[in-house]
Protein backbone atom coordinates (compact mmCIF):
# COMPACT_ATOMS: atom_id res chain seq x y z
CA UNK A 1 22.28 -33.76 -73.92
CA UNK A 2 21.16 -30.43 -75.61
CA UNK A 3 17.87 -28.16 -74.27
CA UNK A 4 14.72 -28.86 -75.73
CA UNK A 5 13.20 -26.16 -78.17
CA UNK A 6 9.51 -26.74 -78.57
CA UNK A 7 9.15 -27.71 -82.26
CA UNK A 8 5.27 -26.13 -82.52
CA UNK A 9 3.32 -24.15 -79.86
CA UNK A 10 -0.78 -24.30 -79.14
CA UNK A 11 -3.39 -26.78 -79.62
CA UNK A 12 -2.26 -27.96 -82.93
CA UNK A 13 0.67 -28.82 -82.51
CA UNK A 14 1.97 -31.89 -84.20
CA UNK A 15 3.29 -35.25 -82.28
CA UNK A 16 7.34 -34.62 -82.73
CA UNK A 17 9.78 -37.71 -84.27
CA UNK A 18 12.01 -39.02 -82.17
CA UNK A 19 14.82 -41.48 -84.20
CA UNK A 20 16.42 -43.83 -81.28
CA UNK A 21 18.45 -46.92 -81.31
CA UNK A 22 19.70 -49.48 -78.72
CA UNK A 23 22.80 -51.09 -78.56
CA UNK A 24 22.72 -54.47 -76.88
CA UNK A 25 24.96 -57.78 -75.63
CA UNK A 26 23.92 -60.87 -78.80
CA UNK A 27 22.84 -63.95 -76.94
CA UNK A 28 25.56 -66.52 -77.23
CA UNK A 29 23.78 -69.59 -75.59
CA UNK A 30 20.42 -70.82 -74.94
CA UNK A 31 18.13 -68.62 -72.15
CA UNK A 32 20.71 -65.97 -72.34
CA UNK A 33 18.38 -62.74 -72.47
CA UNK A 34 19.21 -59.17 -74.33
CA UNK A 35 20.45 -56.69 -72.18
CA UNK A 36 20.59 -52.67 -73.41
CA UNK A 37 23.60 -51.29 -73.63
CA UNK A 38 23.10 -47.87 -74.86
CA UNK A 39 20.01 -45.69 -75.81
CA UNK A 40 20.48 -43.01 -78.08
CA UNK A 41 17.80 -40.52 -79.26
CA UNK A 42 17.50 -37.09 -81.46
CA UNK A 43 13.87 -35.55 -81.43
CA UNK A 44 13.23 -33.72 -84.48
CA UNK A 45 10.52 -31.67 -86.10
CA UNK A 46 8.51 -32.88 -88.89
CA UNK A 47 8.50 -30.01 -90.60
CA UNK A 48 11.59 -28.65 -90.32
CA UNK A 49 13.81 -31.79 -89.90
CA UNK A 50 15.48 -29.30 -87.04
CA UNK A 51 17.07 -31.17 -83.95
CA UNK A 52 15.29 -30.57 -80.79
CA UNK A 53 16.78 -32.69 -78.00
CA UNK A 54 19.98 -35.36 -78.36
CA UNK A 55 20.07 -37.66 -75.21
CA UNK A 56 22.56 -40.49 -75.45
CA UNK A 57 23.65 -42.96 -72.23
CA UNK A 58 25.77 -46.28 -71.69
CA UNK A 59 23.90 -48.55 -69.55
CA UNK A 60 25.04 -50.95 -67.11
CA UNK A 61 23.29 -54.24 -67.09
CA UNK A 62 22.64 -56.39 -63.88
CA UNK A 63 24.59 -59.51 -64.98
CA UNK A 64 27.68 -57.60 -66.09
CA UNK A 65 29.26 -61.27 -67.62
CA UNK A 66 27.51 -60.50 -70.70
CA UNK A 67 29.41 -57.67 -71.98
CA UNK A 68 32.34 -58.38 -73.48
CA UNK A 69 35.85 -57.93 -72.42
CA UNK A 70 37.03 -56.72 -75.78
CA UNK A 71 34.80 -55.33 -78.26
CA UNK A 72 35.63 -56.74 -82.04
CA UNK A 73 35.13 -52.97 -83.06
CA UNK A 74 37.41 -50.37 -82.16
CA UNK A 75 35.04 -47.88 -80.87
CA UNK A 76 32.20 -50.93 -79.40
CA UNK A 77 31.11 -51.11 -76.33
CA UNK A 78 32.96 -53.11 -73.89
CA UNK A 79 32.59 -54.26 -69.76
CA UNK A 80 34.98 -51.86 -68.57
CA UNK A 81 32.84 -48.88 -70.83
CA UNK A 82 30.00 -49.94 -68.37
CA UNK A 83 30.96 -51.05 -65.42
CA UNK A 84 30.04 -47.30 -63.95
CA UNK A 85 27.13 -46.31 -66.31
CA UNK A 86 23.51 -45.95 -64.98
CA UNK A 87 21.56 -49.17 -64.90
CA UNK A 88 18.20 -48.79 -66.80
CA UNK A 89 15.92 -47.86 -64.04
CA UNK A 90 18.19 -44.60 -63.94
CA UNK A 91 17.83 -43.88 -66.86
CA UNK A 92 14.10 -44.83 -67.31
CA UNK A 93 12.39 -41.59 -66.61
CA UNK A 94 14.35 -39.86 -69.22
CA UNK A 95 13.54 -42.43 -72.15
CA UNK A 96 10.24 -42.16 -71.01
CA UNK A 97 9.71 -38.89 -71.19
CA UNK A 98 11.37 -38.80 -74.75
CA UNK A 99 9.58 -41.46 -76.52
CA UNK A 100 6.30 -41.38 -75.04
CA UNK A 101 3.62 -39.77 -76.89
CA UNK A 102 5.84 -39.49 -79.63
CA UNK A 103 6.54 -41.21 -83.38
CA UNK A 104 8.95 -43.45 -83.17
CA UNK A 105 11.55 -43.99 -85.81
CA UNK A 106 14.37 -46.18 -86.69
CA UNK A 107 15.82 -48.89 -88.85
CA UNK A 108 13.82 -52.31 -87.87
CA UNK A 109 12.91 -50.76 -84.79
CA UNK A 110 9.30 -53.03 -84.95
CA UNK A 111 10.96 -56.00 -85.01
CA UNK A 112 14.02 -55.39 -82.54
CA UNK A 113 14.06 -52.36 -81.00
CA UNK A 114 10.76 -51.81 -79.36
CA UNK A 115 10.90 -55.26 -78.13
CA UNK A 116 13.66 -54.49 -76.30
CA UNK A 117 12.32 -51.24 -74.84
CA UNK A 118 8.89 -52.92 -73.35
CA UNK A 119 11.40 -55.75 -71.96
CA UNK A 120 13.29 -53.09 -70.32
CA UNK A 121 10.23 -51.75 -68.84
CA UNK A 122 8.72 -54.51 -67.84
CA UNK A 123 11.92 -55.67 -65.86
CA UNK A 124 11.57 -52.72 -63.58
CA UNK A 125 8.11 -52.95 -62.97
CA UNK A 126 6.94 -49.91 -65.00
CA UNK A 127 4.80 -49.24 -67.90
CA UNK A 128 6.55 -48.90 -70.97
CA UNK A 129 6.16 -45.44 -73.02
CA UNK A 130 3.58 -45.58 -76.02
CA UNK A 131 4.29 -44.11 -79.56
CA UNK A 132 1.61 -42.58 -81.65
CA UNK A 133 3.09 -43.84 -84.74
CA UNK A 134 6.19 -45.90 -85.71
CA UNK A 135 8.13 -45.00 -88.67
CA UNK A 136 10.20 -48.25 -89.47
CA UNK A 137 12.89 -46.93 -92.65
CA UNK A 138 14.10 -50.48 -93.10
CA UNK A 139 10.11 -51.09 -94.01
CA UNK A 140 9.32 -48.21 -95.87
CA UNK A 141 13.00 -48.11 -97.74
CA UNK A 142 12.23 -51.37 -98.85
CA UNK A 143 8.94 -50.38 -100.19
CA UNK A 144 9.73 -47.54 -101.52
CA UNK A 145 13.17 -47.34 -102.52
CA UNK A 146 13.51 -50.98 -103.69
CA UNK A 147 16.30 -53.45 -103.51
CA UNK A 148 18.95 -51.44 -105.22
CA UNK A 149 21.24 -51.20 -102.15
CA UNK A 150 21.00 -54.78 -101.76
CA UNK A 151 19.75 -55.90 -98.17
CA UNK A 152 18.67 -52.63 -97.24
CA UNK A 153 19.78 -53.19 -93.58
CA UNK A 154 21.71 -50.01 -92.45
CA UNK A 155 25.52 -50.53 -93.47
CA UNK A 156 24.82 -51.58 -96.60
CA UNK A 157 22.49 -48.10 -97.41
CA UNK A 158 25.48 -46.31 -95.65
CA UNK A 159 27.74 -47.60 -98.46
CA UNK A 160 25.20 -47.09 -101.11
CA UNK A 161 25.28 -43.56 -100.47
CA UNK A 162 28.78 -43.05 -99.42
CA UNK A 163 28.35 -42.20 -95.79
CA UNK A 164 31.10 -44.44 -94.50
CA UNK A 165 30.99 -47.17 -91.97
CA UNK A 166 27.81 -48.29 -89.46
CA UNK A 167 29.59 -47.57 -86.29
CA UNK A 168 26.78 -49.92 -84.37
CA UNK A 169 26.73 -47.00 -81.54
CA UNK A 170 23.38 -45.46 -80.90
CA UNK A 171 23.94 -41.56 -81.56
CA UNK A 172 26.24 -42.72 -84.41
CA UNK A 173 23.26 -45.00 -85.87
CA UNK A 174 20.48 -42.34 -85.33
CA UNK A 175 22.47 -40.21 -87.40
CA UNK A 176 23.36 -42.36 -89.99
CA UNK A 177 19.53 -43.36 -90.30
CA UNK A 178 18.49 -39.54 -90.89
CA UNK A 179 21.42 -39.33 -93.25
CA UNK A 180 19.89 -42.25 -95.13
CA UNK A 181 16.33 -40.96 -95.11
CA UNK A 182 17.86 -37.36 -96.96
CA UNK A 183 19.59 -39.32 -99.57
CA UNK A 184 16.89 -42.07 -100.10
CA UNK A 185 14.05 -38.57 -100.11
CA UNK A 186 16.34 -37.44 -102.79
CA UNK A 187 16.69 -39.44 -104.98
CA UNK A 188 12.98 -40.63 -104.96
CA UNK A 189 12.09 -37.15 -105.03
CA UNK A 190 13.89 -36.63 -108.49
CA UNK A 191 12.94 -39.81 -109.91
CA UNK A 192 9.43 -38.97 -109.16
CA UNK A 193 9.48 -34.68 -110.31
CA UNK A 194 11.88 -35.21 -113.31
CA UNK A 195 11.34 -38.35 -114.43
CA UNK A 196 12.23 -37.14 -118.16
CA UNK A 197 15.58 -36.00 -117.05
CA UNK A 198 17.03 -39.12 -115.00
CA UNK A 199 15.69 -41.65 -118.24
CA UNK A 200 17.19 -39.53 -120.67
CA UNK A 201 14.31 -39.14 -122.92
CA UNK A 202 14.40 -35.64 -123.33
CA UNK A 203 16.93 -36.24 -125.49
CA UNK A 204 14.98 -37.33 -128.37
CA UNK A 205 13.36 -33.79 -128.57
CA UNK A 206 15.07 -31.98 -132.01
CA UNK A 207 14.11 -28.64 -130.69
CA UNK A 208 17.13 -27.59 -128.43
CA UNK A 209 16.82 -23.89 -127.06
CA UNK A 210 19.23 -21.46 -124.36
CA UNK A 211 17.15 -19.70 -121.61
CA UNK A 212 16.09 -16.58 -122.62
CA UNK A 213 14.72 -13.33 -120.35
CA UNK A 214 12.22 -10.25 -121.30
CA UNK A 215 12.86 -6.67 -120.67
CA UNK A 216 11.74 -7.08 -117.25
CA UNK A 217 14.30 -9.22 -116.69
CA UNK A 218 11.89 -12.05 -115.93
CA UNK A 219 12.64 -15.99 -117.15
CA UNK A 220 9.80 -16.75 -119.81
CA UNK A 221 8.20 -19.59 -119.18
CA UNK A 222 5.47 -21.60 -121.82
CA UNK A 223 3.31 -21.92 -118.45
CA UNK A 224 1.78 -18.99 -115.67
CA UNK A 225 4.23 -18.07 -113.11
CA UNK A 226 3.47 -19.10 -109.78
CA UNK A 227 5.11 -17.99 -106.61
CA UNK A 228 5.50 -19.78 -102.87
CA UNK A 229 5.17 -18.25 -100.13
CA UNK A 230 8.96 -19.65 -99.50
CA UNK A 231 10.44 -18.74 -102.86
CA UNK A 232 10.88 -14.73 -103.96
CA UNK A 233 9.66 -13.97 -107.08
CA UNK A 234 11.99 -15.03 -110.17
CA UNK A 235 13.67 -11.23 -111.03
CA UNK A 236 17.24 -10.47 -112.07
CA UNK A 237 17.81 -9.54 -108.60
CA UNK A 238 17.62 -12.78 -107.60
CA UNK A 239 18.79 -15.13 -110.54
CA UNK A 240 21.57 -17.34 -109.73
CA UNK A 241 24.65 -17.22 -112.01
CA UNK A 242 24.63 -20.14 -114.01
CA UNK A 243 28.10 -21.79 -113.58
CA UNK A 244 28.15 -23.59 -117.01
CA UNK A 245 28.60 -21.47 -120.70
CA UNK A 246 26.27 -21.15 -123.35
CA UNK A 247 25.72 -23.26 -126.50
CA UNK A 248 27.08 -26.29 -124.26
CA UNK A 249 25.54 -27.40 -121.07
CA UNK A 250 23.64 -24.22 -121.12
CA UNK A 251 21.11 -25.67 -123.83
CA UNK A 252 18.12 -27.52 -122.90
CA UNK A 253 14.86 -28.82 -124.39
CA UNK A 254 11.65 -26.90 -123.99
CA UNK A 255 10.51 -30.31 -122.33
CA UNK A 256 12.89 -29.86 -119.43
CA UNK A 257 12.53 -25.78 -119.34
CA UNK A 258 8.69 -26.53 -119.13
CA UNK A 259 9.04 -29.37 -116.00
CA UNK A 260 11.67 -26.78 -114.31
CA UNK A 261 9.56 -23.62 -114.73
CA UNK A 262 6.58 -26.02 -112.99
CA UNK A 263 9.08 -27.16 -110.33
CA UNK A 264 10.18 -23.44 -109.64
CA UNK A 265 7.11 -22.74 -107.28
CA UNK A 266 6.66 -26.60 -106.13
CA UNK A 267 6.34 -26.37 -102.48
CA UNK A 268 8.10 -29.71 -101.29
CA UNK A 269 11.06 -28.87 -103.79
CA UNK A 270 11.68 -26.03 -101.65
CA UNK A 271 11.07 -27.54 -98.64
CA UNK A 272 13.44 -30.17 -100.02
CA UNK A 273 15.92 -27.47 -100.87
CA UNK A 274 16.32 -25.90 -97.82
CA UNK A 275 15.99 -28.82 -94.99
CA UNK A 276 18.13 -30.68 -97.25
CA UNK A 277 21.01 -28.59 -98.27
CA UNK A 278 23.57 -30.61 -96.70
CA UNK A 279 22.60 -33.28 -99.00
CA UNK A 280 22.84 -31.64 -102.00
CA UNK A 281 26.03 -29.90 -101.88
């Protein structure tokens, strides 16, 4: 578990996201409840995407026969992982003090997940914590991002985007799901800013042109220059070195030079930029 770094001080401060996942035993026979296993959680700041707290536990249940002796995964969770982990009402004052009052997220966490944290509750007598607002991704991918990486349940977005293998652990799974959310953010993010770009229609425009500069050293742009509070003013100083030469990739339409000189002082593309970096290397 890490310390907890307030993500916004005073009054105004904003309800904090907190991803979490449970690991359970699967019902085999008829009456057989769900037990948690494990309960992993990362708090994180909406604005910043920065990780405040990470709390993960094993959790021993109190009929111990429905935890397998052998886990079918190499890394799962097995009786003898258990056997001396905290039952839940040990752990209970912790997840309550990280989910309540808080937005909950997580992939079909409506349907599965916070079930299985008011049953936990419930079972020890005690009132379950209350979110004020659920972010379900397996809802709002599905909306949003379509059905392009086919049954949009975690693994198969995982190897959509290349991140390897669902490890069905809870830490593992929360940050697999905030992986997700980056790429998914990405790519809808693009498809929605520079729609001319990913549909290649800029390519029908004759008029081809290099990037040129005035003798302040200054891009010229058809439109005003605008400047974010997050993003220095374009100068020489602070112009990137292009890594591609002229007269090849170094061409582009005065379609695309227009939507990137607009996009220059766009304040989610820099807020994009910089909590996303690791996405876009």
């Amino acid at each position: 578990m890490e310390a907890f770094v307030p993500c916004q001080e005073g009054p105004a401060a904003e309800p904090e996201i907190v991803f979490f996942d449970l690991e359970t035993n699967v019902p085999n026979r008829a009456g057989q409840r769900f037990w948690v296993l494990e309960f992993g959680a990362i708090v994180v700041c909406p604005r910043k995407l920065v990780e405040l707290e990470i709390f993960s536990t094993l959790i021993r249940p109190k009929d111990l026969s429905v935890v397998a002796l052998r886990s079918g995964r190499c890394d799962g969770i097995t009786r003898e992982a258990v056997a001396n982990a905290p039952e839940f009402e040990e752990v209970a004052d912790k997840i309550f003090s990280l989910l309540n009052g808080r937005i909950w997220a997580g992939h079909n966490i409506q349907r599965f997940d916070c079930v299985r944290i008011k049953e936990a509750f419930a079972e020890i007598g005690r009132p379950a914590p209350v979110p004020v607002g659920i972010i379900d991704s397996l809802g709002v991918l599905s909306a949003k991002f379509g059905r392009r990486a086919g049954n949009m349940k975690m693994a198969s977005l995982a190897t959509y985007f290349g991140l390897g293998q669902q490890k069905h652990r809870s830490l593992d799974d929360v940050r697999m799901n905030l992986e997700v959310l980056k790429h998914c953010a990405t790519v809808l993010f693009l498809e929605s800013s520079l729609p001319s770009l990913l549909n290649s229609s800029w390519q029908s425009t004759p008029t081809i042109t290099t990037r040129s500069r005035s003798s302040t050293g200054k891009l010229i742009c058809n439109s005003r220059e605008e400047t974010s509070r997050k993003s220095p003013p374009t100068s020489i100083g602070h112009q990137r070195i292009v890594p591609y030469t002229r007269g090849s990739l170094g061409k582009m339409t005065e379609r695309v030079k227009t939507l990137l000189c607009k996009a220059q002082g766009s304040q989610p593309l820099n807020n994009l930029l910089k909590h996303s970096h690791s996405v876009l290397r």
